[in-house]
Protein backbone atom coordinates (compact mmCIF):
# COMPACT_ATOMS: atom_id res chain seq x y z
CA UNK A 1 107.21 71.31 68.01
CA UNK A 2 104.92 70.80 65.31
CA UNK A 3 102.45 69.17 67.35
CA UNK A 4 102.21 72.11 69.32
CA UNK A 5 102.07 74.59 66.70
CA UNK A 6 99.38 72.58 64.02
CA UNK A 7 96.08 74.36 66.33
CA UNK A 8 98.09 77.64 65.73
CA UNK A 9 98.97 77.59 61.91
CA UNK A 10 96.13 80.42 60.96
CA UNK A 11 98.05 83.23 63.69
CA UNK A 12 101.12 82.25 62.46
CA UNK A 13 100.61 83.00 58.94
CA UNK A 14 99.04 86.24 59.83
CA UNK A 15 102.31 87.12 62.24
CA UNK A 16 103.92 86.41 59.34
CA UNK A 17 102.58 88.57 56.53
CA UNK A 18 101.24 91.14 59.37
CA UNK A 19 104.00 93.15 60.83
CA UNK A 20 101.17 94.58 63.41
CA UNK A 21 99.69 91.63 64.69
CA UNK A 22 102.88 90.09 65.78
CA UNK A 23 103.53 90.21 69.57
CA UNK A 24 106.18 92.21 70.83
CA UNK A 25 107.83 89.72 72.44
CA UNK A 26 109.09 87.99 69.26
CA UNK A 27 110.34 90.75 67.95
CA UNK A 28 113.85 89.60 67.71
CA UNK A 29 112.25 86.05 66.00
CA UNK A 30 110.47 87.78 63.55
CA UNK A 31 113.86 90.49 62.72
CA UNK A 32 115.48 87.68 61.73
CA UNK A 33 112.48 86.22 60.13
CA UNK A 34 112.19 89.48 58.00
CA UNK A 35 115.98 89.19 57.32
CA UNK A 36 115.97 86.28 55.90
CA UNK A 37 112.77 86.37 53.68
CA UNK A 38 114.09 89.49 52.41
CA UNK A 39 116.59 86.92 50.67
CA UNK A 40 113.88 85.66 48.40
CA UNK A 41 112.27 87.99 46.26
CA UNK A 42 108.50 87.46 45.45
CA UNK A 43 108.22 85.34 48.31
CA UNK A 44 104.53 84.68 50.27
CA UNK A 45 103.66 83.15 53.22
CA UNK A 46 99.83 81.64 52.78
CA UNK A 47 97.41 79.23 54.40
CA UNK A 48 97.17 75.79 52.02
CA UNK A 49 95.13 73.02 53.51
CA UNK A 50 97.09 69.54 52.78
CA UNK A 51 94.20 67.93 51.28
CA UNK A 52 94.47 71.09 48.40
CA UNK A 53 97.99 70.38 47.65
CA UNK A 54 98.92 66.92 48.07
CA UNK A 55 102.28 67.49 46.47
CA UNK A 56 103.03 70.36 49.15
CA UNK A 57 102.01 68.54 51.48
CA UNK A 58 104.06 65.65 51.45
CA UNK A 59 107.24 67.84 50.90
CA UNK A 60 106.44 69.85 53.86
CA UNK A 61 105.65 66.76 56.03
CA UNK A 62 108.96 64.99 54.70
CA UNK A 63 110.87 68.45 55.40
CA UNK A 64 109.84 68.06 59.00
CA UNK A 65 111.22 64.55 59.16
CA UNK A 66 114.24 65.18 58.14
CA UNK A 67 117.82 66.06 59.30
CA UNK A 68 119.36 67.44 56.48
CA UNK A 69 118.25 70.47 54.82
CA UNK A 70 116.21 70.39 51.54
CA UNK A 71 117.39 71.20 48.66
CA UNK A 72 116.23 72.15 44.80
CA UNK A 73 118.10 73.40 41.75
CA UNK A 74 116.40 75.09 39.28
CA UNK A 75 117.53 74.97 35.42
């Protein structure tokens, strides 16, 4: 899956923070998109090139890798 989406990643930011430029078709991916980023306040969905944020990066390419869910506490 990420394979296939890595050409796309530019549309589906805008989809993302765009409610018109999604296609209708996903509307039911994107409800429960909205639904659950309405969970985190402040949250925003952006464009970073890896080679910006190496940090980033690696935690998104290890969150892909792995099975379990990732997880952070904050003090």
């Amino acid at each position: 899956m990420k394979n296939f989406l890595a050409p796309y990643h530019k549309i589906l930011v805008s989809w993302c923070s765009n409610i018109d430029s999604r296609p209708w078709e996903l509307w039911e991916v994107f409800a429960k998109f909205d639904h659950l980023c309405s969970d985190v306040p402040g949250l925003e969905i952006s464009n970073i090139f890896g080679e910006v944020n190496c940090m980033a990066d690696a935690l998104a390419k290890t969150r892909v890798d792995r099975e379990i869910l990732f997880q952070a506490w904050l003090s």
